[in-house]
Protein backbone atom coordinates (compact mmCIF):
# COMPACT_ATOMS: atom_id res chain seq x y z
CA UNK A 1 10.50 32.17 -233.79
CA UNK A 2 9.48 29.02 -232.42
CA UNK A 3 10.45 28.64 -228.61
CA UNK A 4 11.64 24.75 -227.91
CA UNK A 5 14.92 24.83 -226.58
CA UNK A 6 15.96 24.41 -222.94
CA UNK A 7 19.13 26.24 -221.67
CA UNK A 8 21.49 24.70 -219.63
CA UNK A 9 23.82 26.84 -217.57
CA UNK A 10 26.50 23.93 -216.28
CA UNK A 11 25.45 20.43 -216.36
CA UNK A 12 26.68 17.62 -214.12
CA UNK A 13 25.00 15.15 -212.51
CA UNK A 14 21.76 16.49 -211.44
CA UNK A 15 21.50 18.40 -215.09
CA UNK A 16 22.26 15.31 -216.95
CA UNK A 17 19.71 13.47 -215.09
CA UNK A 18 17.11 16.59 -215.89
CA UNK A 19 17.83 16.68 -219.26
CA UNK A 20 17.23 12.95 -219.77
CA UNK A 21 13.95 13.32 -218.30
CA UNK A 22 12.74 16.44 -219.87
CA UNK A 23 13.63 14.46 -223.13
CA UNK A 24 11.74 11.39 -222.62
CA UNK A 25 9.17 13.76 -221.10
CA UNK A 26 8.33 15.75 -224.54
CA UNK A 27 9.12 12.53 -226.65
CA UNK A 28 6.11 11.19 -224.55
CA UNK A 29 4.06 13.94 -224.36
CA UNK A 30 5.08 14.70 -228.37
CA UNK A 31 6.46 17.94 -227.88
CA UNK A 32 10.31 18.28 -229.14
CA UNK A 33 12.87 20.13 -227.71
CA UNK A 34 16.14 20.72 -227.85
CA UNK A 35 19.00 21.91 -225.49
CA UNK A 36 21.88 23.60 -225.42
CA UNK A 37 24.09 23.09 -222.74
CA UNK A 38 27.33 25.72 -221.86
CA UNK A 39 29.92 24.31 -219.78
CA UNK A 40 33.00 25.80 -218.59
CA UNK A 41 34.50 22.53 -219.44
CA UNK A 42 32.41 20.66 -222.34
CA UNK A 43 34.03 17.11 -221.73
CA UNK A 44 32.90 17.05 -217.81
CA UNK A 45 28.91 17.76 -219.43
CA UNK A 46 29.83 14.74 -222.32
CA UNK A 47 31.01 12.37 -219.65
CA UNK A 48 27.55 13.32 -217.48
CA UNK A 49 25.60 11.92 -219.75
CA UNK A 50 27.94 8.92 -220.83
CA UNK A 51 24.57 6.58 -221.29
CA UNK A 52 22.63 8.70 -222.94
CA UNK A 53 24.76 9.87 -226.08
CA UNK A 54 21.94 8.91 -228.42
CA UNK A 55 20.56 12.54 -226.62
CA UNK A 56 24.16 14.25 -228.19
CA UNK A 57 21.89 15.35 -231.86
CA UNK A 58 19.58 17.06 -229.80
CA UNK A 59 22.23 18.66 -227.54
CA UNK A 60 24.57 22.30 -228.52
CA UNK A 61 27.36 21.89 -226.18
CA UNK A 62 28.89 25.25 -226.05
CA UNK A 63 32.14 25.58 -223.85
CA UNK A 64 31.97 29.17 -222.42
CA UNK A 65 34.99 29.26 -219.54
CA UNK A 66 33.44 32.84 -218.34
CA UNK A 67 29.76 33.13 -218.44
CA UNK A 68 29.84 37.13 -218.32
CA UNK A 69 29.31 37.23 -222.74
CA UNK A 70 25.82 35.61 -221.53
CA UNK A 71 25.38 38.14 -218.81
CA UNK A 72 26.03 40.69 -221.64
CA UNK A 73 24.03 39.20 -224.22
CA UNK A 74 26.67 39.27 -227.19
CA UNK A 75 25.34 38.69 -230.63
CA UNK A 76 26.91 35.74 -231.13
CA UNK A 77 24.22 33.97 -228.12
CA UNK A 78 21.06 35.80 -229.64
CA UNK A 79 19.97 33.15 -231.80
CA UNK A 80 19.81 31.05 -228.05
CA UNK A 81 17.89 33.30 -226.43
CA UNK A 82 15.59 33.51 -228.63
CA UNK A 83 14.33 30.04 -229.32
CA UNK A 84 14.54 29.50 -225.15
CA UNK A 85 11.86 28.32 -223.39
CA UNK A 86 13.48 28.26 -220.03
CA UNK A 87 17.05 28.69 -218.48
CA UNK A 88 18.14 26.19 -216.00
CA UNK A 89 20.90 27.21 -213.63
CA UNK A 90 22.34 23.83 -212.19
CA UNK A 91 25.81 24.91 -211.60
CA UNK A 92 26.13 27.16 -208.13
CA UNK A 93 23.61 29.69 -206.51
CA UNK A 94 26.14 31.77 -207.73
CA UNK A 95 24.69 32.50 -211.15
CA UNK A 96 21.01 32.92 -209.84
CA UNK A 97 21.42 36.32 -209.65
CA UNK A 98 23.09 37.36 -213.00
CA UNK A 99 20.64 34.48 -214.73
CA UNK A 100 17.44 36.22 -213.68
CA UNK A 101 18.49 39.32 -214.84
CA UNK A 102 19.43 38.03 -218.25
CA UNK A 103 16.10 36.45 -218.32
CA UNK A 104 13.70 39.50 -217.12
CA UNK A 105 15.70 41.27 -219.68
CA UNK A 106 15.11 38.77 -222.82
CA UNK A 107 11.97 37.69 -221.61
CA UNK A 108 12.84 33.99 -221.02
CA UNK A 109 11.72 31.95 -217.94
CA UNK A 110 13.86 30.47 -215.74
CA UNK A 111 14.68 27.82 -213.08
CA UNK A 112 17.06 27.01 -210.20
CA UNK A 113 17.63 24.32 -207.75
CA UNK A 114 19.18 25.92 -204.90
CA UNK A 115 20.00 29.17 -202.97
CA UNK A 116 22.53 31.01 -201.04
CA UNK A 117 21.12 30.63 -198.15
CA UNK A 118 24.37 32.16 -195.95
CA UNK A 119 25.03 35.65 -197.75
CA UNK A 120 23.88 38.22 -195.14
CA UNK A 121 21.01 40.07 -197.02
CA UNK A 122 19.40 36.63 -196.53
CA UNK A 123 20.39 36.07 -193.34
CA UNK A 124 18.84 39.94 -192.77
CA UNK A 125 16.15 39.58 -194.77
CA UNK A 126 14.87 35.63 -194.16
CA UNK A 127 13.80 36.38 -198.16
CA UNK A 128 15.65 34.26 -201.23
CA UNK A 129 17.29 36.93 -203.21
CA UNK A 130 15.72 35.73 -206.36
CA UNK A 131 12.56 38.22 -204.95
CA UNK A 132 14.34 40.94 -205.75
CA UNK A 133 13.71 40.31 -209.74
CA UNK A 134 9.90 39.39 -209.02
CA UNK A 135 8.49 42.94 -210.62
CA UNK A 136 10.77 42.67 -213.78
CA UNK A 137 9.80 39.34 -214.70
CA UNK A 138 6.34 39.93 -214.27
CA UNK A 139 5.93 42.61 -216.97
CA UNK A 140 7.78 40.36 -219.58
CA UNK A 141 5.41 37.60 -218.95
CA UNK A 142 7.82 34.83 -217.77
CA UNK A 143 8.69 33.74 -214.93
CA UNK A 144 11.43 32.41 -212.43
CA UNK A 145 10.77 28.64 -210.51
CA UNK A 146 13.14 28.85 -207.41
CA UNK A 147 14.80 26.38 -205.11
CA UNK A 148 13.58 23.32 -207.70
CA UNK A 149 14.37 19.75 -207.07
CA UNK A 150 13.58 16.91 -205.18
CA UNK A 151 14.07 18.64 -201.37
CA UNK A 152 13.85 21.96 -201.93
CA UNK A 153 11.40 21.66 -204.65
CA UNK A 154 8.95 18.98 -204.92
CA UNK A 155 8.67 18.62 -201.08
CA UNK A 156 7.69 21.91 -201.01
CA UNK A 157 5.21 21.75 -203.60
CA UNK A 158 3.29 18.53 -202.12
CA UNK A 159 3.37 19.73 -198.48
CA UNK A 160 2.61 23.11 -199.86
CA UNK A 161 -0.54 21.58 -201.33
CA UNK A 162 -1.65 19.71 -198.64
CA UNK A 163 -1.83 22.96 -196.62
CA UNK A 164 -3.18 24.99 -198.91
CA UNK A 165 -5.87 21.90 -198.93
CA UNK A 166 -6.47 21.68 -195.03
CA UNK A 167 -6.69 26.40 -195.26
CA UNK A 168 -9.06 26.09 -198.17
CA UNK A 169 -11.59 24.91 -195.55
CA UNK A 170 -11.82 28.33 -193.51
CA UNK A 171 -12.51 27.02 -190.40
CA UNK A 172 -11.60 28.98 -187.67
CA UNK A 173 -11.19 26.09 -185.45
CA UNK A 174 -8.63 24.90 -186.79
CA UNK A 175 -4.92 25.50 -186.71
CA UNK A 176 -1.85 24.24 -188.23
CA UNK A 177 0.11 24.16 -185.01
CA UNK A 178 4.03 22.83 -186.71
CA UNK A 179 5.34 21.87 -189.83
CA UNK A 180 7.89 19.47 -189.63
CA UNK A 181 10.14 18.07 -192.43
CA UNK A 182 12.32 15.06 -192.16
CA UNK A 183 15.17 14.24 -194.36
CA UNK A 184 16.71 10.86 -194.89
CA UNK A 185 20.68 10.25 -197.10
CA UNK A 186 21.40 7.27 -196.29
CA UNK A 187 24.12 4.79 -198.29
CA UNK A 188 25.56 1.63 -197.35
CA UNK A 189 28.84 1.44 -198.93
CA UNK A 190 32.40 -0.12 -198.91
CA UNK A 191 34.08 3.46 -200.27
CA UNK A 192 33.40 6.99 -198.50
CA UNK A 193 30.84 7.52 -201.11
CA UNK A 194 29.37 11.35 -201.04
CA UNK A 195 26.29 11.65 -203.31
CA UNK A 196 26.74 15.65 -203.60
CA UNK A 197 29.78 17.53 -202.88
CA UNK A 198 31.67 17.11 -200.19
CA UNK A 199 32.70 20.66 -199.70
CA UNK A 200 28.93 22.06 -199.64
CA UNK A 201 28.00 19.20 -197.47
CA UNK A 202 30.60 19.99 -194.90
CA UNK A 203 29.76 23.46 -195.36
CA UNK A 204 25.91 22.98 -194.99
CA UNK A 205 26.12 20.46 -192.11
CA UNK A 206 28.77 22.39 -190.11
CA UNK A 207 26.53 25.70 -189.99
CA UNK A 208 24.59 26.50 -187.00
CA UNK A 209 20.86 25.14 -188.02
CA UNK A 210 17.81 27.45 -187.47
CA UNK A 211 13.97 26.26 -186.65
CA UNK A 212 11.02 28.55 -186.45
CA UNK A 213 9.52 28.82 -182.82
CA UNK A 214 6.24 30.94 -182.24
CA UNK A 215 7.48 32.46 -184.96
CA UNK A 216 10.65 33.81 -184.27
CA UNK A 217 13.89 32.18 -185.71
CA UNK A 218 16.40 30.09 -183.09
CA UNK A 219 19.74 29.24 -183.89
CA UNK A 220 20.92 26.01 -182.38
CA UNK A 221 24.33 24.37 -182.26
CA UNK A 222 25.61 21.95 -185.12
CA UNK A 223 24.25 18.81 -184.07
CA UNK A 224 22.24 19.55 -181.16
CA UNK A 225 18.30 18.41 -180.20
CA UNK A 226 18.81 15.39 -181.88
CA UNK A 227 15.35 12.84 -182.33
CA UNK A 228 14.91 9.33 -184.04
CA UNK A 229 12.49 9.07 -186.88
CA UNK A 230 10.98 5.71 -188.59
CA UNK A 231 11.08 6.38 -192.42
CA UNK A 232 9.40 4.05 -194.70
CA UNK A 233 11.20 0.86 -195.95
CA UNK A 234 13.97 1.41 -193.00
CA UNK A 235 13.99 -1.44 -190.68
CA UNK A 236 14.89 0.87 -187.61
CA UNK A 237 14.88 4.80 -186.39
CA UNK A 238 17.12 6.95 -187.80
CA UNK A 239 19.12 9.56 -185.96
CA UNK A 240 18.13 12.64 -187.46
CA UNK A 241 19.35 16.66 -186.48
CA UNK A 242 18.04 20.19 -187.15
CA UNK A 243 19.47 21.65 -190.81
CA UNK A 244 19.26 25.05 -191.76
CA UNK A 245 17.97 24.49 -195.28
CA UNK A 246 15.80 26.47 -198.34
CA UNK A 247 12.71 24.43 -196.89
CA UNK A 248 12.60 26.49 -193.77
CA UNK A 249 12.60 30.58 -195.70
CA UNK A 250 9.87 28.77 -197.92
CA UNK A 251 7.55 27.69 -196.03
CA UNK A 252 8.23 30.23 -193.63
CA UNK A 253 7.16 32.85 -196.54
CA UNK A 254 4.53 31.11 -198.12
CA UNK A 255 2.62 30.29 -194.38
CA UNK A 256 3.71 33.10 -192.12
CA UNK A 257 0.97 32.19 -189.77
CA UNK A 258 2.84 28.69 -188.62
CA UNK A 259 4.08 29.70 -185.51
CA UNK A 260 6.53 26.40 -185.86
CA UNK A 261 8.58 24.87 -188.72
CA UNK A 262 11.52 22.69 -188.52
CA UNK A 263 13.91 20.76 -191.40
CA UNK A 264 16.05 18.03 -189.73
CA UNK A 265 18.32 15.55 -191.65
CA UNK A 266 20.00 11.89 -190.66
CA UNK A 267 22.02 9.09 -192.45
CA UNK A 268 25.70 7.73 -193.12
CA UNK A 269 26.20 11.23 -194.80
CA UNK A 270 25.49 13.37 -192.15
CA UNK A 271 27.03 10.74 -189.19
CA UNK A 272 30.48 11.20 -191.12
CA UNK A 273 30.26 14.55 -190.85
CA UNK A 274 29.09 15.28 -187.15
CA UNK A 275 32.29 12.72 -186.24
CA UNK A 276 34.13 15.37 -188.52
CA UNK A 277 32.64 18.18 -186.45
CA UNK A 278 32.80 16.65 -183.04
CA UNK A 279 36.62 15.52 -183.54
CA UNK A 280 36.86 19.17 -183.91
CA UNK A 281 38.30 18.64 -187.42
CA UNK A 282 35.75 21.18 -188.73
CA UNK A 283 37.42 23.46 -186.37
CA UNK A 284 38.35 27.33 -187.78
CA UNK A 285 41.02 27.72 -185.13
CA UNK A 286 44.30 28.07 -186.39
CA UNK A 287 47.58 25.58 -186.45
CA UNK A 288 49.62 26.68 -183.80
CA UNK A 289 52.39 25.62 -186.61
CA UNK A 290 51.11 27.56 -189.50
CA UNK A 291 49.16 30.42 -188.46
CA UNK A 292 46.57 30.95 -190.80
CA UNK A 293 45.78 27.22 -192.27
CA UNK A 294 42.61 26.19 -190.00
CA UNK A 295 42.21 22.44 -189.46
CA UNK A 296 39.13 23.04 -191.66
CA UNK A 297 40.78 24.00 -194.75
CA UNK A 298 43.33 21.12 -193.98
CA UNK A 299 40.48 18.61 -194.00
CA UNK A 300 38.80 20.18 -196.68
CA UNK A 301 41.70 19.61 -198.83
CA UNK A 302 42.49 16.12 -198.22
CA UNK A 303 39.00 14.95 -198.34
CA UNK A 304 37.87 12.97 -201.51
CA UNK A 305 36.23 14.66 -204.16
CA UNK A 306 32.48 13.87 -205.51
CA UNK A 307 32.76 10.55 -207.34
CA UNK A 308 32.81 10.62 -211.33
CA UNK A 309 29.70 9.36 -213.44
CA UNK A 310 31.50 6.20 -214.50
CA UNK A 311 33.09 5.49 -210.76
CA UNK A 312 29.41 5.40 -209.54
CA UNK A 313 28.36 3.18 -211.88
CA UNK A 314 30.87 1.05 -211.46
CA UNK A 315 30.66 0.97 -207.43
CA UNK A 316 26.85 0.20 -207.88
CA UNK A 317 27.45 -2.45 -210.95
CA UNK A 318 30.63 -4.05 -208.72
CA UNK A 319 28.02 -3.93 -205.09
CA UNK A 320 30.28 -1.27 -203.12
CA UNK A 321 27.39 0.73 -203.01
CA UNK A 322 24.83 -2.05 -201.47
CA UNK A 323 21.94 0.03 -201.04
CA UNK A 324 20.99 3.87 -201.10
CA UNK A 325 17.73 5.12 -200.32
CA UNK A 326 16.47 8.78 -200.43
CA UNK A 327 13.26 9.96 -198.36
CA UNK A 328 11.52 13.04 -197.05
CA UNK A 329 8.65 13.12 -194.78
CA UNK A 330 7.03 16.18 -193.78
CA UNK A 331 4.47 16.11 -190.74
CA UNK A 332 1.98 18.67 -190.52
CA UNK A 333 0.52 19.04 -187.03
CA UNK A 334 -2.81 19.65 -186.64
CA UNK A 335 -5.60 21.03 -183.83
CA UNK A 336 -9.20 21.16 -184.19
CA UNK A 337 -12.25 20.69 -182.57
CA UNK A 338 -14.16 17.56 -182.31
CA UNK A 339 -17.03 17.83 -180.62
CA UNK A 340 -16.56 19.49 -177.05
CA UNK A 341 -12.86 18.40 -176.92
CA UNK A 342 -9.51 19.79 -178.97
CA UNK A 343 -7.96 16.82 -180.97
CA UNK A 344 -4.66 17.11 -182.47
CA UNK A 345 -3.73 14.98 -186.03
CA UNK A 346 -0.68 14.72 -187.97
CA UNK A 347 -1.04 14.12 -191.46
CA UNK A 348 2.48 12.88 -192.92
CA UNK A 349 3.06 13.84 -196.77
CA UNK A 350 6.21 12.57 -198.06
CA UNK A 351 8.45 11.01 -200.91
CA UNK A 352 10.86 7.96 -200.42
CA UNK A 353 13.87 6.73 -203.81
CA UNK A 354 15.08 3.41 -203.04
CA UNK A 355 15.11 1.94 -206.07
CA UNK A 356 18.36 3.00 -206.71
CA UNK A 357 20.13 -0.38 -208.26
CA UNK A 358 17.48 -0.11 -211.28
CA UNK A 359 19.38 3.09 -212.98
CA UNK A 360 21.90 0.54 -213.86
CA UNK A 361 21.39 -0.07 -218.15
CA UNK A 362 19.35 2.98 -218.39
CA UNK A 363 20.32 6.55 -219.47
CA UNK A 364 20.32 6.98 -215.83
CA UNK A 365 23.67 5.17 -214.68
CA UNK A 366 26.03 7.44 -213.14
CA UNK A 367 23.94 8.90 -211.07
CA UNK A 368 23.65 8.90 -207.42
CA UNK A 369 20.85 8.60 -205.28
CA UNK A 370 20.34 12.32 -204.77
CA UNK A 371 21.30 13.57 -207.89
CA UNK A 372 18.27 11.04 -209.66
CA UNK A 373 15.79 12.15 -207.78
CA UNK A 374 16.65 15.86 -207.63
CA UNK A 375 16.94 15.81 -211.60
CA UNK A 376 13.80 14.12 -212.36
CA UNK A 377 11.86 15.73 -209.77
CA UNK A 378 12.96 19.12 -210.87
CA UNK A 379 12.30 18.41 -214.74
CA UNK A 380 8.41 16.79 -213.82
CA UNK A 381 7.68 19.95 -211.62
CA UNK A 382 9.21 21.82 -214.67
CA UNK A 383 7.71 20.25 -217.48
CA UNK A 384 4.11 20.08 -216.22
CA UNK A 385 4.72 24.52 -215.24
CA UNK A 386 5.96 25.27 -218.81
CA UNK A 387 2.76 22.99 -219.73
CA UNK A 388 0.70 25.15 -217.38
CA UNK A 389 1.94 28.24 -218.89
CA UNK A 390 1.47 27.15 -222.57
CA UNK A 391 -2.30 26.11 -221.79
CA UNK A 392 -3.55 28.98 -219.51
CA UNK A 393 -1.32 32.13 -220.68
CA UNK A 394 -0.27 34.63 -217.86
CA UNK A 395 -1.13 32.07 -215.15
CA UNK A 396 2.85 31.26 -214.23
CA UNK A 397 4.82 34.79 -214.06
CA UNK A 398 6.92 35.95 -211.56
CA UNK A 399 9.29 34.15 -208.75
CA UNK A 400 7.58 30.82 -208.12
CA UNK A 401 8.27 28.13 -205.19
CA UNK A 402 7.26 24.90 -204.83
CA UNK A 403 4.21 26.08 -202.65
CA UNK A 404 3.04 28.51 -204.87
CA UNK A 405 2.85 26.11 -207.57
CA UNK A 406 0.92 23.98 -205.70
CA UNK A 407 -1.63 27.10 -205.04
CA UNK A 408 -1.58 27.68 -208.92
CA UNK A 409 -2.02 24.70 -210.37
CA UNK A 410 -5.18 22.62 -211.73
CA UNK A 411 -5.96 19.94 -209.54
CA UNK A 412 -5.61 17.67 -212.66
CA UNK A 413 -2.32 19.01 -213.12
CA UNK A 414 -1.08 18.40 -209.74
CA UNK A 415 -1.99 14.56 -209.35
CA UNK A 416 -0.40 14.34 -212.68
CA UNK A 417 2.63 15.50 -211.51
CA UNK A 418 2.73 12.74 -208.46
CA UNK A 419 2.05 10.43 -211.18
CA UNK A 420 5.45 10.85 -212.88
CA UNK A 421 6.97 11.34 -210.14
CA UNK A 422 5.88 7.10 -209.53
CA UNK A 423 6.46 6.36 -213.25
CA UNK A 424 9.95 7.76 -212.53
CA UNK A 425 10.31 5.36 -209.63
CA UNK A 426 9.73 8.13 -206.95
CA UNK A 427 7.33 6.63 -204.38
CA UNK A 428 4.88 8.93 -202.59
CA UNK A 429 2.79 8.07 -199.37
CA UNK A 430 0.63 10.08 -197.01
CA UNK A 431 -1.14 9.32 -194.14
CA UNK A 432 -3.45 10.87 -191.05
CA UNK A 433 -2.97 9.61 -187.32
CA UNK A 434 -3.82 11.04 -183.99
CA UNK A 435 -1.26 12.72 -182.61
CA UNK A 436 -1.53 10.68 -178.88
């Protein structure tokens, strides 16, 4: 049976932004697929992709309020798993784990953007859970792409190739001294306008962040060792602070030898939330009123939920949203010798979106400036693996991240990758300056 369908587990606004692009993808490339898309509630995945209806022949929409008939792979979802080429979980971490089971078991591949990064075996282990099915998934063939996106995801599989680029050279001289990765969300806005969810941000930005120091883990406090970075097309320094994030396990795994790696993160986003946090309004003590409601959950339940498809549009269409802009820009810190003398270099590899008023009148609208970029970088990175895979037979099996993609892939493969990720208004840079 012929595999060309694309399996959506959930789909909001970084799966309707996928989808789009995985569909103009194959219509380019000639190659069609279909989808099928299960929702716990089918309207929500209809109203996702409000500007791209024309997309709705193509599309199963299947509303499944329990995904555990998946998990037990009832008859009446055979005929799916059998024309898959690929589950896609873009719903919660949640269903990583009961997703790459179904697929090592049907012999499907399979894709997700994000991790638990806070469930103790991880915090134990410093190892992505999705490991554990690495073995299984290798003797059916297929495999599993972890922690894909724009940032995790595409970040790591650009910086991941520039170092396996500078290691290819085996010199002993030099040495990769720090890897540091710099995150930009940034949104000027009339409305308290959160471009993910506000619950995981205040959950992600009130954790204590980690960095790597010779080697060894170090957990700071929320907000602490702050530094000012110039991004491109920013007219001034941002504020940025260290993050705890799926960038910092991966490269960690993939380049155990870099005694130094840090993920830090700045913008409107992240400034509402350390007032949150230093107001103490992110606080888990108690009400002396009503023992057992923390002025967390109290906050968390009066704060605004993510903004619907048709509200963004209409903020960006109206000029409440003024400008959004998206960037990452990892520095890789490097010693060698020159001549008699050590010189250190940094050579910056990076990704900036700030194009974001030209989704409006495309299939696109709705979207925010995250979820864009994280759907279209996760369905290029995607599309050119499952082309990969189809060409070169065996060479993509097992649990993949960014950086190991970058190690696998053709180098005519990878630049083609950057390319889309330019066509889909996704600008890259790089650069190499002396670290003095």
């Amino acid at each position: 049976m012929t595999k060309d369908t694309v399996v959506f587990l959930g789909l909001g606004a970084v799966g309707a932004s996928m989808l789009v692009c995985l569909a103009e993808l194959a219509e380019r490339d000639g190659l069609p697929i279909r989808f099928v898309v299960f929702a716990r509630r089918v309207e929500e995945a209809h109203d996702a992709l409000f500007h791209a209806e024309h997309l709705f022949e193509r599309i199963d929409f299947i509303t499944l309020p329990d995904f555990a008939p998946l998990w037990a792979r009832e008859p009446r979802f055979t005929q799916y798993f059998d024309r898959a080429l690929v589950l896609v979980n873009v719903a919660t971490p949640a269903l990583n784990e009961p997703m790459l089971a179904l697929a090592s078991a049907v012999g499907v591949n399979a894709v997700d953007l994000a991790s638990d990064m806070y469930d103790d075996e991880t915090q134990r282990t410093l190892c992505f859970k999705q490991y554990d099915h690495d073995e299984r998934l290798r003797a059916k063939g297929v495999a599993a792409l972890i922690n894909l996106g724009i940032s995790p995801g595409i970040t790591n599989f650009l910086v991941g190739g520039r170092i396996h680029d500078i290691l290819a050279q085996g010199r002993r001289d030099l040495t990769i001294e720090r890897v540091d990765l710099h995150l930009l969300e940034d949104v000027d806005s009339d409305e308290v306008v959160f471009s993910w969810s506000p619950v995981v941000a205040l959950e992600e930005l009130g954790q204590h962040p980690r960095v790597i120091e010779n080697g060894r883990i170090v957990v700071l406090e929320p907000f602490s060792s702050p530094r000012d970075y110039q991004f491109p097309h920013e007219t001034r320094p941002t504020r940025i602070y260290p993050l705890y994030q799926e960038e910092l396990l991966s490269f960690h795994r993939a380049f155990p030898a870099i005694p130094a790696i840090g993920v830090w993160t700045g913008g409107a986003e992240v400034e509402l939330v350390k007032s949150l946090f230093k107001l103490n309004l992110l606080s888990k003590r108690s009400i002396d009123a009503q023992p057992g409601v923390t002025v967390e959950s109290v906050v968390r339940a009066i704060m605004p939920g993510m903004n619907k498809p048709r509200r963004i549009e209409d903020y960006l269409r109206s000029g409440v949203i003024r400008r959004a802009h998206f960037a990452a820009a990892a520095e890789i810190r490097i010693s060698e010798q020159v001549r008699n003398d050590r010189q250190t270099l940094v050579e910056t590899v990076g990704i900036s979106y700030h194009r974001y008023q030209g989704l409006l009148d495309t299939p696109y609208a709705g979207a925010t400036y995250i979820s864009f970029p994280t759907g279209v970088g996760a369905a290029i990175l995607l599309w050119h693996t499952l082309e990969q895979a189809r060409h070169h037979e065996g060479s993509i099996v097992g649990v993949l991240s960014g950086e190991d993609l970058a190690r696998i892939m053709p180098r005519y493969r990878f630049e083609a990758v950057k390319r889309d990720l330019v066509a889909w208004d996704i600008d890259l840079f790089d650069s190499v300056r002396d670290a003095r």
